[in-house]
C-alpha atoms as a PDB file:
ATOM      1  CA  UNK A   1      28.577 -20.702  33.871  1.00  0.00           C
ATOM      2  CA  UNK A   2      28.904 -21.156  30.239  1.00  0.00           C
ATOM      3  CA  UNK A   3      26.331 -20.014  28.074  1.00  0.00           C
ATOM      4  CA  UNK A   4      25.274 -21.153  24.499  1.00  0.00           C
ATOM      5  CA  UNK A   5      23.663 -18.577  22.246  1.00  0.00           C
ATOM      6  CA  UNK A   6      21.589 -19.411  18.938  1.00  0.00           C
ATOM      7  CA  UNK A   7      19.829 -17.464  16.705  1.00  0.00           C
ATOM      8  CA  UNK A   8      16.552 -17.559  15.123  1.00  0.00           C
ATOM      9  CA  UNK A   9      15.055 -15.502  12.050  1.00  0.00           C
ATOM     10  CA  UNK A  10      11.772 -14.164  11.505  1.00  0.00           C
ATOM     11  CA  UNK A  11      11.473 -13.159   7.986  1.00  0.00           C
ATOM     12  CA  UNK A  12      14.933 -10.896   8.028  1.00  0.00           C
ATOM     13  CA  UNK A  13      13.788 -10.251  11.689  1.00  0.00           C
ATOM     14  CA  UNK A  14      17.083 -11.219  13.776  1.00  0.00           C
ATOM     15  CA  UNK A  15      16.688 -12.183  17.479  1.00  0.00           C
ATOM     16  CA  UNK A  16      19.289 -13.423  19.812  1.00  0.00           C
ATOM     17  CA  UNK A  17      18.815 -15.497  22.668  1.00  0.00           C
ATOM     18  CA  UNK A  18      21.038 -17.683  25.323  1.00  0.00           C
ATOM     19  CA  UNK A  19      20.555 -21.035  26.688  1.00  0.00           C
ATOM     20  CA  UNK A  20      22.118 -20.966  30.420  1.00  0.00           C
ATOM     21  CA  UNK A  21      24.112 -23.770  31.887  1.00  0.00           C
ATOM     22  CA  UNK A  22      22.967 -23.894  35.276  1.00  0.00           C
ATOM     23  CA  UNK A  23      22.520 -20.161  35.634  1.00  0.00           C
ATOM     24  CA  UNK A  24      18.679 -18.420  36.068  1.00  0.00           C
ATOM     25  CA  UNK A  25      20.416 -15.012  34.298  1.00  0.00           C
ATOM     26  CA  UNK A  26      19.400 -14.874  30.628  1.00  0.00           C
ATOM     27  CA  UNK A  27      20.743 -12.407  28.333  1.00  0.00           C
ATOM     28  CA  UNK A  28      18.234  -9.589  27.410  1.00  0.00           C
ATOM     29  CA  UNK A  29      16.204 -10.302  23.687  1.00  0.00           C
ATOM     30  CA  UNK A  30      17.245  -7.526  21.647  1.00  0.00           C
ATOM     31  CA  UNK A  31      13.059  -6.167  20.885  1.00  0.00           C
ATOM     32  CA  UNK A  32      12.439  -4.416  17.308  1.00  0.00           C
ATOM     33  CA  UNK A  33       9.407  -2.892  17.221  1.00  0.00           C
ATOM     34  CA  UNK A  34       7.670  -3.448  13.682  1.00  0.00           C
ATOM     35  CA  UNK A  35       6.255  -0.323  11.615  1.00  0.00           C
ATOM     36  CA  UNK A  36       3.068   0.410  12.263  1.00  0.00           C
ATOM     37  CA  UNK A  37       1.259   1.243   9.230  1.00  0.00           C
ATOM     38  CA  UNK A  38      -1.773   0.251   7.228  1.00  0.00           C
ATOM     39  CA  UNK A  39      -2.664   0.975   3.560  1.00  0.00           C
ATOM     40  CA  UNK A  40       1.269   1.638   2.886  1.00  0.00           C
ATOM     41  CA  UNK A  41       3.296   2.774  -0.231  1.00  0.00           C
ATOM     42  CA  UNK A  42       6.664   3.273  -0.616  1.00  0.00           C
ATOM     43  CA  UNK A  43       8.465   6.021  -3.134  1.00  0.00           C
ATOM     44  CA  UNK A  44      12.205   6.277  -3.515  1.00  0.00           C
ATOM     45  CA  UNK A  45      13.383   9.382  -4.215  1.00  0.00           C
ATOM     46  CA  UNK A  46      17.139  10.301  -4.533  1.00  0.00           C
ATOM     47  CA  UNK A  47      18.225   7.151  -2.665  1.00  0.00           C
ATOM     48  CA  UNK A  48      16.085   6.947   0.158  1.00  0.00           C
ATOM     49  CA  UNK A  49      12.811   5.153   0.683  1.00  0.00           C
ATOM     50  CA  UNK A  50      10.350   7.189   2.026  1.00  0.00           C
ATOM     51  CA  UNK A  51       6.973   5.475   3.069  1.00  0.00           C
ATOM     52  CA  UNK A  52       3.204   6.541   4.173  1.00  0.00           C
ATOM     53  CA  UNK A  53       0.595   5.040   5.289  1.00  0.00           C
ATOM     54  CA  UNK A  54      -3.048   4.885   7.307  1.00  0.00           C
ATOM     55  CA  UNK A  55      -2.284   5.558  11.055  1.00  0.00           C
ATOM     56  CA  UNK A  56      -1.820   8.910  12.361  1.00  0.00           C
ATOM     57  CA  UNK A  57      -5.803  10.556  13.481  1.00  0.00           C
ATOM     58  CA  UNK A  58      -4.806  14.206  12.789  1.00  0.00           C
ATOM     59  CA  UNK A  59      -2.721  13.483   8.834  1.00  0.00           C
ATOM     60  CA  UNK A  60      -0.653  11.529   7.162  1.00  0.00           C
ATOM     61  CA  UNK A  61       2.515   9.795   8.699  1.00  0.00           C
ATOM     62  CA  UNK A  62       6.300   9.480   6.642  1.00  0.00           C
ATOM     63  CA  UNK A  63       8.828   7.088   7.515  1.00  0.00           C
ATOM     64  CA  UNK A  64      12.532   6.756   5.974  1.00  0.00           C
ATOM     65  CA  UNK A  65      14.983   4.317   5.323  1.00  0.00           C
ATOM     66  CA  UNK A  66      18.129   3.612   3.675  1.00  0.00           C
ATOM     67  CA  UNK A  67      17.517  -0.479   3.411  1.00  0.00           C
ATOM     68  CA  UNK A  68      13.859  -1.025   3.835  1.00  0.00           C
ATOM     69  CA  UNK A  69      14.642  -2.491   6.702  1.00  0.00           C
ATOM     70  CA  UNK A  70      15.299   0.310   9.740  1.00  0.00           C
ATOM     71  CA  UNK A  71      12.832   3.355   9.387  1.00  0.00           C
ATOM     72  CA  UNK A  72      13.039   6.225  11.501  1.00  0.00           C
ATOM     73  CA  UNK A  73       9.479   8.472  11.672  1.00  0.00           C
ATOM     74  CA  UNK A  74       9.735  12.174  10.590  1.00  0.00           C
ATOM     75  CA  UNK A  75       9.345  14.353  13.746  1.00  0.00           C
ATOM     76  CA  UNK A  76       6.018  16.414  11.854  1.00  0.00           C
ATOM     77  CA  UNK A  77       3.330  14.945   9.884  1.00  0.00           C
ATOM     78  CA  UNK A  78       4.144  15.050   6.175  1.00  0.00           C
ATOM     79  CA  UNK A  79       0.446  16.273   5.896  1.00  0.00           C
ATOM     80  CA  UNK A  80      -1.658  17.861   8.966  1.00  0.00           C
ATOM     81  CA  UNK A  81      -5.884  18.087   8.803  1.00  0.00           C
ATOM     82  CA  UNK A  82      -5.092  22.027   8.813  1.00  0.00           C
ATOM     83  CA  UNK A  83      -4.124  21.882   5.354  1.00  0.00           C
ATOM     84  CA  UNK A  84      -6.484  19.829   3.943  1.00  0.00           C
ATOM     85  CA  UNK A  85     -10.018  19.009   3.402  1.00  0.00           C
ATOM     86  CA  UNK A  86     -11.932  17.362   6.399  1.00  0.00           C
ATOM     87  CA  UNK A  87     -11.067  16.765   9.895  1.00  0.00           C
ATOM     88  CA  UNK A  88     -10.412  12.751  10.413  1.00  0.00           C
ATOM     89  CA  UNK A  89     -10.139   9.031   8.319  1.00  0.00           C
ATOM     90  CA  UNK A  90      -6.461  10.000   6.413  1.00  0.00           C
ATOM     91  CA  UNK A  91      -6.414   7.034   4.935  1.00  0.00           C
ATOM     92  CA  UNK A  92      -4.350   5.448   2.100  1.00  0.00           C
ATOM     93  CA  UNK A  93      -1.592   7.874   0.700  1.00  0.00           C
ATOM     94  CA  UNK A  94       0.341   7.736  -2.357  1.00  0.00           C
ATOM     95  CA  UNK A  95       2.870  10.160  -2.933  1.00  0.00           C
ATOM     96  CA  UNK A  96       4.693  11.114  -6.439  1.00  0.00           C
ATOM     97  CA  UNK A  97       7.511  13.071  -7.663  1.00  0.00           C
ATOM     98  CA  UNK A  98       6.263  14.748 -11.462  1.00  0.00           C
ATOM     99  CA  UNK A  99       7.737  17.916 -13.221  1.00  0.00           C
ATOM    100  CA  UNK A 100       9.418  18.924  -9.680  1.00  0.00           C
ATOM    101  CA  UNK A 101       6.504  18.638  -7.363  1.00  0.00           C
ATOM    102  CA  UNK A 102       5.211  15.667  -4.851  1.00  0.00           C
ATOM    103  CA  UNK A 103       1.723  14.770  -5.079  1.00  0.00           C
ATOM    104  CA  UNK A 104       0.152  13.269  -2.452  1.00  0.00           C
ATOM    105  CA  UNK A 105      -3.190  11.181  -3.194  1.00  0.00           C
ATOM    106  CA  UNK A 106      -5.016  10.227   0.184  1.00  0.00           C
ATOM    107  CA  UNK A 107      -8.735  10.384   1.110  1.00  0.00           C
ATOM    108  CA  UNK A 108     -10.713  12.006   4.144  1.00  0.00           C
ATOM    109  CA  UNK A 109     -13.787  11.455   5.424  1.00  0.00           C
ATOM    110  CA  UNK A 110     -14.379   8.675   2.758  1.00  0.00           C
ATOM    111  CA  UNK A 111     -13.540  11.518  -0.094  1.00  0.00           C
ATOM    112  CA  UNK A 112     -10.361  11.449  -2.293  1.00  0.00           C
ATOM    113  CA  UNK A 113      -7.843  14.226  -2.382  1.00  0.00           C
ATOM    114  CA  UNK A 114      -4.979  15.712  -3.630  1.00  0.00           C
ATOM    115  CA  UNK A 115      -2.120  17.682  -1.781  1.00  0.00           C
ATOM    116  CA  UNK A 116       1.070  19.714  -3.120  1.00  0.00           C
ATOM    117  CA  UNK A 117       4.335  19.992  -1.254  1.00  0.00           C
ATOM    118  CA  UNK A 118       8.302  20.852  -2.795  1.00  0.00           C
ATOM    119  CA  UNK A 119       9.511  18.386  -0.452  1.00  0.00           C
ATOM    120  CA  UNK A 120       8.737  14.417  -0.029  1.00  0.00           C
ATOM    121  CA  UNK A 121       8.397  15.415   3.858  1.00  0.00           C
ATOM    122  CA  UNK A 122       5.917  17.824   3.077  1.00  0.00           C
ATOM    123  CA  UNK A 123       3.899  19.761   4.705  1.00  0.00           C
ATOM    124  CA  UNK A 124       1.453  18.776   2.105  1.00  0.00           C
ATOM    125  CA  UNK A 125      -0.995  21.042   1.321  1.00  0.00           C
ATOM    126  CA  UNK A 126      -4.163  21.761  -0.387  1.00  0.00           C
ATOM    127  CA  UNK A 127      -4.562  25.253  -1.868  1.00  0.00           C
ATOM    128  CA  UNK A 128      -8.281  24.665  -2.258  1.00  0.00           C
ATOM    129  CA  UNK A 129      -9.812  22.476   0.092  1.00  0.00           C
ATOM    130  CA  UNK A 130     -11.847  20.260  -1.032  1.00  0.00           C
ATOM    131  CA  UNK A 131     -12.484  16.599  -2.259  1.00  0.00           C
ATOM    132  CA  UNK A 132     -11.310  15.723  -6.024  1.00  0.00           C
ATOM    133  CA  UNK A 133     -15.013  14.655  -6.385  1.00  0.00           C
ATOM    134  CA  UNK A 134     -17.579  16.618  -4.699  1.00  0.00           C
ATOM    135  CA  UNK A 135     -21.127  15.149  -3.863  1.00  0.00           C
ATOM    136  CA  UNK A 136     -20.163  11.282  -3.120  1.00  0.00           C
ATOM    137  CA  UNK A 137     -17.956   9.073  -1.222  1.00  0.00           C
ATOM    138  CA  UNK A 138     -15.020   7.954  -2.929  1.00  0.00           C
ATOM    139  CA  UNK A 139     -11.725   6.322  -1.168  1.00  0.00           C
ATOM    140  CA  UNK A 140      -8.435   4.966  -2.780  1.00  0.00           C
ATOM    141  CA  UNK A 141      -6.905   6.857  -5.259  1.00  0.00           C
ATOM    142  CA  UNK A 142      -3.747   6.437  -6.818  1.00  0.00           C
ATOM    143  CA  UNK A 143      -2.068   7.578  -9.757  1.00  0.00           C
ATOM    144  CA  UNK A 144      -0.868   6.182 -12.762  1.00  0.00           C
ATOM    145  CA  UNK A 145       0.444   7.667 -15.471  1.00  0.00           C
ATOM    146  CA  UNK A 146       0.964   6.177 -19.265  1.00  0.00           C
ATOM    147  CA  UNK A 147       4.137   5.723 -21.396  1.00  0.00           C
ATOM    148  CA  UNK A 148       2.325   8.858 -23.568  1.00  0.00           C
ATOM    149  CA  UNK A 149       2.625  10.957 -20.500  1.00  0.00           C
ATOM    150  CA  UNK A 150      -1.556  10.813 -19.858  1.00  0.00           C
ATOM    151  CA  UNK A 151      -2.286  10.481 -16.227  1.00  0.00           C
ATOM    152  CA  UNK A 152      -5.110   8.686 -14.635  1.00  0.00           C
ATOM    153  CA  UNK A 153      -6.770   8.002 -11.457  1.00  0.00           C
ATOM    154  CA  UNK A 154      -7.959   4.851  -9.955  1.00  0.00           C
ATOM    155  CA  UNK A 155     -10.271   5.017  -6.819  1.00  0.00           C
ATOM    156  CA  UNK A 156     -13.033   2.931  -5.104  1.00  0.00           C
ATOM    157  CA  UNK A 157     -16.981   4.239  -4.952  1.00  0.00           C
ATOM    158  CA  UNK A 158     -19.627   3.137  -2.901  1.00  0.00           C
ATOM    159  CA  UNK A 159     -22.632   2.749  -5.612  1.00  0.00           C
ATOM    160  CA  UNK A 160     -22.122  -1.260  -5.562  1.00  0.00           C
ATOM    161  CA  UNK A 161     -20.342  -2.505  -2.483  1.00  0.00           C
ATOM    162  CA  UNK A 162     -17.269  -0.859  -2.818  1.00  0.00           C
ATOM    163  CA  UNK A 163     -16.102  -0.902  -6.513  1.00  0.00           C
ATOM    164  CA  UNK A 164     -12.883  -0.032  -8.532  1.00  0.00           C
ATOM    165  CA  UNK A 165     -13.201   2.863 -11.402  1.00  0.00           C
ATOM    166  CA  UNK A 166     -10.670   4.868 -13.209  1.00  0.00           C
ATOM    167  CA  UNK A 167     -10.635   8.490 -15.263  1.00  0.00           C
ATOM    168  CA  UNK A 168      -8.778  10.412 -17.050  1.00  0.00           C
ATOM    169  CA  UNK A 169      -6.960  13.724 -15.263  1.00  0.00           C
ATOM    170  CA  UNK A 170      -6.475  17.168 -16.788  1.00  0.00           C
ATOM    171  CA  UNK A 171      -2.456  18.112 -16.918  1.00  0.00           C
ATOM    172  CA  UNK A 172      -2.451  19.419 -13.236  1.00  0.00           C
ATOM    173  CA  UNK A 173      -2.541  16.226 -12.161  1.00  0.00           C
ATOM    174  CA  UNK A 174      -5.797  17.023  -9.912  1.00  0.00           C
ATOM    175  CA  UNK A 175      -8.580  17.653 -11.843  1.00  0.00           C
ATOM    176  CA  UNK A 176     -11.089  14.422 -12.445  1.00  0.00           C
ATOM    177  CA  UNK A 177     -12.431  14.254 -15.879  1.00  0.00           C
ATOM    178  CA  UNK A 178     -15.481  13.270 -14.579  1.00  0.00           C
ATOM    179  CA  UNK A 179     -16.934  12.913 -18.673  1.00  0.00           C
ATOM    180  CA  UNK A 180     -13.987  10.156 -18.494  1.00  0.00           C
ATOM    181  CA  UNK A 181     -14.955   7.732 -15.379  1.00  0.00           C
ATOM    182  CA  UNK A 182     -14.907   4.234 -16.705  1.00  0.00           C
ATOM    183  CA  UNK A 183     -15.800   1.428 -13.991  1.00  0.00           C
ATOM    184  CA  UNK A 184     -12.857  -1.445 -13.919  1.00  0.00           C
ATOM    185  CA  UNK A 185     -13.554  -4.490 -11.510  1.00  0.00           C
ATOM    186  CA  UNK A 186     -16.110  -5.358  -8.969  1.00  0.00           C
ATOM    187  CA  UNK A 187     -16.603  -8.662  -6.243  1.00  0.00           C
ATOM    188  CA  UNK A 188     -17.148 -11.474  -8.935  1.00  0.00           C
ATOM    189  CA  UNK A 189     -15.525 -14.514  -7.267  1.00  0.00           C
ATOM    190  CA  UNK A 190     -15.546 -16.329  -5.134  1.00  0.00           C
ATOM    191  CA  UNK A 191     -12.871 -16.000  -2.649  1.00  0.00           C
ATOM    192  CA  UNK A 192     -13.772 -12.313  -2.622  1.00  0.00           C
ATOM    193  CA  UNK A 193     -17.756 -12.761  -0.911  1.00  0.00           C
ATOM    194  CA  UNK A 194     -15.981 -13.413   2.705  1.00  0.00           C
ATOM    195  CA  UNK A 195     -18.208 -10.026   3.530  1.00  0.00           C
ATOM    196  CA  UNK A 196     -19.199  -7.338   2.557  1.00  0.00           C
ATOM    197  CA  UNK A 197     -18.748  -6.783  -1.473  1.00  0.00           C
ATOM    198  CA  UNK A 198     -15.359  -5.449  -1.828  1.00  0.00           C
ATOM    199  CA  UNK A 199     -13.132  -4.890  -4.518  1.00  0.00           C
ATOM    200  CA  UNK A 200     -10.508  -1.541  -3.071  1.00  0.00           C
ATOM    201  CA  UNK A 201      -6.995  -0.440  -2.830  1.00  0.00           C
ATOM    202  CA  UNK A 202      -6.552  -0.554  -6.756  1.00  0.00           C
ATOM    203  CA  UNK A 203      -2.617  -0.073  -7.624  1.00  0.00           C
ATOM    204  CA  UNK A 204      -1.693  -0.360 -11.578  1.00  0.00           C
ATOM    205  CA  UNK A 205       1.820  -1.284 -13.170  1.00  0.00           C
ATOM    206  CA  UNK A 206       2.480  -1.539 -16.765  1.00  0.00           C
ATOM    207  CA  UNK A 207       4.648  -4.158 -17.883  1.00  0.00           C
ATOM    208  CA  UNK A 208       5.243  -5.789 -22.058  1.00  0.00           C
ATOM    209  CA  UNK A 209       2.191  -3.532 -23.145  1.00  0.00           C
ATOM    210  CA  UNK A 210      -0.180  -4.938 -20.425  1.00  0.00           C
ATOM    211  CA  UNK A 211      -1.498  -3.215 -17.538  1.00  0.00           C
ATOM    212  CA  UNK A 212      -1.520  -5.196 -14.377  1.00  0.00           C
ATOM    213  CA  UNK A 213      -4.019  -3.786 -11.470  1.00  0.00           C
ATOM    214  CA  UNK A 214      -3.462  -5.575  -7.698  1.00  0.00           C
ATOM    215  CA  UNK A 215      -6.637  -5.216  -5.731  1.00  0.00           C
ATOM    216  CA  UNK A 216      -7.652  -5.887  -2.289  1.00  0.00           C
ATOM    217  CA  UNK A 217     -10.838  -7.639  -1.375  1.00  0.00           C
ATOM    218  CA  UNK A 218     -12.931  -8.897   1.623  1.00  0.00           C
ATOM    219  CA  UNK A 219     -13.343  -6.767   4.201  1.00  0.00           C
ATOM    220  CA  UNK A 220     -10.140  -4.924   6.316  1.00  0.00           C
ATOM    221  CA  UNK A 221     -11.396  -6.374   8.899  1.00  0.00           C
ATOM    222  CA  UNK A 222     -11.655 -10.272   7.820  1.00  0.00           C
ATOM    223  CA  UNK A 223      -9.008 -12.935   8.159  1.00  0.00           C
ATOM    224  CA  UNK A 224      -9.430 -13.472   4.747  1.00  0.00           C
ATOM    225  CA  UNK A 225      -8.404 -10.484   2.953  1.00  0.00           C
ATOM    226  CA  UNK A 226      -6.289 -10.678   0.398  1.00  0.00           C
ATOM    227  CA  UNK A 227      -5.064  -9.587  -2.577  1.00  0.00           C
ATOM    228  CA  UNK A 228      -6.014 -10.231  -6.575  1.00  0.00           C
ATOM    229  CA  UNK A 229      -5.115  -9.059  -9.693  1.00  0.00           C
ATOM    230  CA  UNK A 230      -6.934  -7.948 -13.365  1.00  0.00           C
ATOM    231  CA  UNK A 231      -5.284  -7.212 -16.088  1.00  0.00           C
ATOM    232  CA  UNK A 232      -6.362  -5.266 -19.247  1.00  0.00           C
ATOM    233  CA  UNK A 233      -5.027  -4.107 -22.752  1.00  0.00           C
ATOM    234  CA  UNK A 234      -6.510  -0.799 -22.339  1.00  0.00           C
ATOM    235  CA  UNK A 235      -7.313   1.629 -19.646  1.00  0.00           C
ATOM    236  CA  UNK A 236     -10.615   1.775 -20.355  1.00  0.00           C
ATOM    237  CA  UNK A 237     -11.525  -1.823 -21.918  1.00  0.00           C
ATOM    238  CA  UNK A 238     -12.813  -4.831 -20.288  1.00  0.00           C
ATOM    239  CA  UNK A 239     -10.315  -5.908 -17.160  1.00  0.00           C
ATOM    240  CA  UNK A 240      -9.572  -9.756 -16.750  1.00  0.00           C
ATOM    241  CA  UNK A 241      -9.068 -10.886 -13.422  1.00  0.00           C
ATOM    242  CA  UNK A 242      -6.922 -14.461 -12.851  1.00  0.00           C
ATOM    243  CA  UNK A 243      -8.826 -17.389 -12.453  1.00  0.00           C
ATOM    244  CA  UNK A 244      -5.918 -18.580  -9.626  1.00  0.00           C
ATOM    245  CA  UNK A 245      -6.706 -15.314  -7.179  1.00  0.00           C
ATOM    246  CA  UNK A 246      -6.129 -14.306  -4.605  1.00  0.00           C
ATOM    247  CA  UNK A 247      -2.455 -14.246  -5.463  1.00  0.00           C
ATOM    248  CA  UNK A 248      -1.837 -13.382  -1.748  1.00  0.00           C
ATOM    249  CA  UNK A 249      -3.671 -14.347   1.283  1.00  0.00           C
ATOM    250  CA  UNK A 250      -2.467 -15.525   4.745  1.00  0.00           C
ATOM    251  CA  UNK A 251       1.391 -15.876   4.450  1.00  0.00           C
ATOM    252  CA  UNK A 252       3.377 -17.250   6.847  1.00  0.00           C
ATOM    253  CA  UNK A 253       1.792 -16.030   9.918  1.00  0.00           C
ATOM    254  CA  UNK A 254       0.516 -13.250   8.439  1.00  0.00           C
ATOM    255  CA  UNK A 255      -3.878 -12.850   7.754  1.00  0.00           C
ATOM    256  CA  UNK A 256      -5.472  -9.797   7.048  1.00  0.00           C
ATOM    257  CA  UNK A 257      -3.007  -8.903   4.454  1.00  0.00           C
ATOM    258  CA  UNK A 258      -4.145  -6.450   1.753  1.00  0.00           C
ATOM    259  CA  UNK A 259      -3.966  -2.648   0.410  1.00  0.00           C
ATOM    260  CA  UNK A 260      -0.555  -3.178  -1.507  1.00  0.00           C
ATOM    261  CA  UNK A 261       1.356  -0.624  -3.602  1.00  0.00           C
ATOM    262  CA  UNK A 262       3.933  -2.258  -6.252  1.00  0.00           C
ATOM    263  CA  UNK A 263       7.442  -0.284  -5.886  1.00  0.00           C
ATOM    264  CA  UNK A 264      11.064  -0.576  -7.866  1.00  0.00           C
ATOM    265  CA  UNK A 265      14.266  -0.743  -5.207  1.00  0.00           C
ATOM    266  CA  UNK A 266      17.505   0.280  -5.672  1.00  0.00           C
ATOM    267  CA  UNK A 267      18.859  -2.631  -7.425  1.00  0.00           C
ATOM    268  CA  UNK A 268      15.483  -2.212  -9.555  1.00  0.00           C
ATOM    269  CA  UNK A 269      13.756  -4.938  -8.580  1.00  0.00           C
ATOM    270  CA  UNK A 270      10.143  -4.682  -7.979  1.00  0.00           C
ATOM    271  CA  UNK A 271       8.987  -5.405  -4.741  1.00  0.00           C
ATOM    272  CA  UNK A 272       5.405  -5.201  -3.309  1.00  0.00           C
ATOM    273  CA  UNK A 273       4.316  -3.373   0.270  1.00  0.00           C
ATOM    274  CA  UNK A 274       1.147  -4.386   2.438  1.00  0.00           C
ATOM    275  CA  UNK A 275      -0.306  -4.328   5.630  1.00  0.00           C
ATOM    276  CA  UNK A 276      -1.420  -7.242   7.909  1.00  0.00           C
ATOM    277  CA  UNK A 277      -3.321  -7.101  11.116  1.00  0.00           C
ATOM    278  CA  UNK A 278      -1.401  -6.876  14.201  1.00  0.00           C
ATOM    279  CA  UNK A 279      -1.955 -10.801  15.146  1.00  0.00           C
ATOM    280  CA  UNK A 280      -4.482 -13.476  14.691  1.00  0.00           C
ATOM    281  CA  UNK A 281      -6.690 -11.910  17.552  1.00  0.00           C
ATOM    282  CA  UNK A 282      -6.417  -8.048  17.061  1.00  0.00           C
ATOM    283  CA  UNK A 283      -6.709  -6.323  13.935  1.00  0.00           C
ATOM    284  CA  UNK A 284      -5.282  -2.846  15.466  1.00  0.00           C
ATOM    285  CA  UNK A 285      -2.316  -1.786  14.839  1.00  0.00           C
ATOM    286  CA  UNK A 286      -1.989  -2.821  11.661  1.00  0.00           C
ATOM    287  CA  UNK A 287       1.320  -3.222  10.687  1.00  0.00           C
ATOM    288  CA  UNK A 288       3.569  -2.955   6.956  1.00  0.00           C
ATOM    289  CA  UNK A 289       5.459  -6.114   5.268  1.00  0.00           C
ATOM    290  CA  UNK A 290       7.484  -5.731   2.250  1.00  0.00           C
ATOM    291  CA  UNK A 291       7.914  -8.528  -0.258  1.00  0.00           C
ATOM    292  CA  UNK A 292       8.767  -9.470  -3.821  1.00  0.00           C
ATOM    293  CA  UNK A 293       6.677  -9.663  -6.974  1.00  0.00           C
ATOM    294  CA  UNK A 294       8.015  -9.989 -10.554  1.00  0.00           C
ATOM    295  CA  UNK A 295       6.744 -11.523 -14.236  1.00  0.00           C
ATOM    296  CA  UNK A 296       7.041 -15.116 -15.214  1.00  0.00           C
ATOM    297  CA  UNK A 297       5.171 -16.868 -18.307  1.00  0.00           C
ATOM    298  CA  UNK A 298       2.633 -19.702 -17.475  1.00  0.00           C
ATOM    299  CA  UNK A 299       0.672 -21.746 -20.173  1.00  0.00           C
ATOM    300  CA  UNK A 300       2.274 -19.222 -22.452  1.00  0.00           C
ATOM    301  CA  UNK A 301       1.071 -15.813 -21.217  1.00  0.00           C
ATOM    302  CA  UNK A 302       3.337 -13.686 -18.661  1.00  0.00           C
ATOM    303  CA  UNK A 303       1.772 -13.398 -15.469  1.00  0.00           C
ATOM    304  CA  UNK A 304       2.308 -10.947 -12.072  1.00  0.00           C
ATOM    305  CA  UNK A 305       3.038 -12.796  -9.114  1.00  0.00           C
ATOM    306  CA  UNK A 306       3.910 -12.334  -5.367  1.00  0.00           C
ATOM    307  CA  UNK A 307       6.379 -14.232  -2.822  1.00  0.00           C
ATOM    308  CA  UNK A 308       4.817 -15.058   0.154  1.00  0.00           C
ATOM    309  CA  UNK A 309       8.018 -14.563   2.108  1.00  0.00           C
ATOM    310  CA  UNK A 310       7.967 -11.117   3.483  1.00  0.00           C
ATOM    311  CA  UNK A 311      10.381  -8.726   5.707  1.00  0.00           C
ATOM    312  CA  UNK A 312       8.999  -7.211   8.588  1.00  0.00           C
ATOM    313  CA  UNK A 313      10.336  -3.306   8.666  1.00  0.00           C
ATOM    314  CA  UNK A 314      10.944  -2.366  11.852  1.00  0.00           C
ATOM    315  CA  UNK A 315      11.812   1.063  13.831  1.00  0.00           C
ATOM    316  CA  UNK A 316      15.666   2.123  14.258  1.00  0.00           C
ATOM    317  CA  UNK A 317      17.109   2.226  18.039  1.00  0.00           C
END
């Protein structure tokens, strides 16, 4: 019997199926199992992508890929509760390459960390462990550092909903100048009182002089979270968030869609990864989409925005 085949796309996701002409047999749907993992961000690092993310109970997860698009999971955990502070909750790692050492900014227990490693597959570890602030809950750190080589660390506390702050570091690149903490943005709009009061997941680029922060509000758990985006002048100034957030929420099929981390490819574009919850009934496994984000001027003044056409990574065979 003849068979006629067509093909259908899913956001770079290719499936093939077959219409049968009088015949029950249908060929077999080639499945692609999608990437699970939440809170992602993506480094490149001599021509391969390696990414991390919220997932594993015992550490931190890594994935590579040549494309973006096939990943393949290390066999170990790039960074194992042994070697680090507290014993569950890895949530939210950033990784960075500086002066010939990877960083690796996650928190545990609801307390922000820092682990060393010579290699982008770790092991990770913490020669001292501990929190990078002891005596309160803190979660989402990440890392920026300034055209002047000064470093600085974004990350969420807990003393008004949850809350975005920054600080200065010393030159190890771990030590909180506590002296320096500076709060940026909290839950002032109102797409972003869905429940509780949450403003997390800060990520900061710099771009014509202007820094650009991406936030995630709402809770995890809601539909409606999404992501926004302040800008500032200066670190430690007043930070402006659009009047036309959330920027992204519920694209495509996707809800849930938040915690992003902005990212340059190989062709140095910018491009923007996030998680979304694993369908419109179950949050769990949360699973990472990749898009595009870029500069454009509107009314005048150059703005950050996000596609809402995404690629769905998925696992190699």
């Amino acid at each position: 019997m003849r068979q006629f085949y067509f093909l259908t796309t899913l956001c770079g996701l290719f499936i093939l199926s077959a219409c049968n002409s009088g015949d029950k047999t249908e060929a077999p749907v080639e499945q692609k199992t999608p990437v699970a993992l939440a809170d992602p961000f993506i480094m490149l690092h001599d021509d391969l992508y390696f990414a991390y993310g919220t997932n594993a109970a015992d550490g931190i997860e890594v994935y590579t890929s040549d494309d973006l698009k096939e990943w393949r999971k290390a066999p170990e955990l790039a960074l194992h509760k042994d070697n680090s502070y507290g014993d569950k909750w890895f949530w939210a790692p950033e990784v960075y390459y500086v002066n010939g050492k990877f960083y690796m900014y996650y928190s545990a227990e609801e307390h922000i960390c820092v682990a060393e490693a010579d290699s982008p597959y770790g092991p990770f570890k913490q020669e001292v462990q501990k929190p990078m602030i002891e005596g309160e809950k803190t979660i989402d750190n990440s890392l920026f550092i300034d055209d002047d080589g000064t470093s600085y660390m974004f990350f969420d506390r807990f003393n008004d909903g949850l809350n975005i702050w920054v600080a200065a570091l010393d030159e190890d690149l771990m030590t909180i100048k506590t002296e320096t903490m500076h709060p940026c943005i909290h839950v002032s709009q109102e797409w972003e009182e869905v429940w509780p009061r949450v403003n997390e997941g800060a990520f900061v680029v710099k771009h014509n002089g202007v820094y650009y922060m991406t936030y995630s509000a709402n809770s995890y758990e809601s539909q409606f979270y999404g992501i926004g985006c302040a800008t500032a002048t200066n670190i430690f100034s007043e930070w402006t968030k659009y009047d036309d957030n959330p920027l992204l929420q519920k694209p495509g099929n996707l809800v849930g869609v938040g915690h992003s981390a902005m990212f340059r490819d190989k062709q140095g574009d910018l491009r923007i990864v996030y998680h979304a919850h694993h369908d419109e009934k179950n949050i769990h496994p949360r699973k990472m989409y990749i898009g595009r984000a870029g500069f454009k001027v509107v009314d005048g003044v150059e703005k950050l925005f996000i596609e809402s056409q995404y690629e769905i990574p998925v696992l190699a065979k």
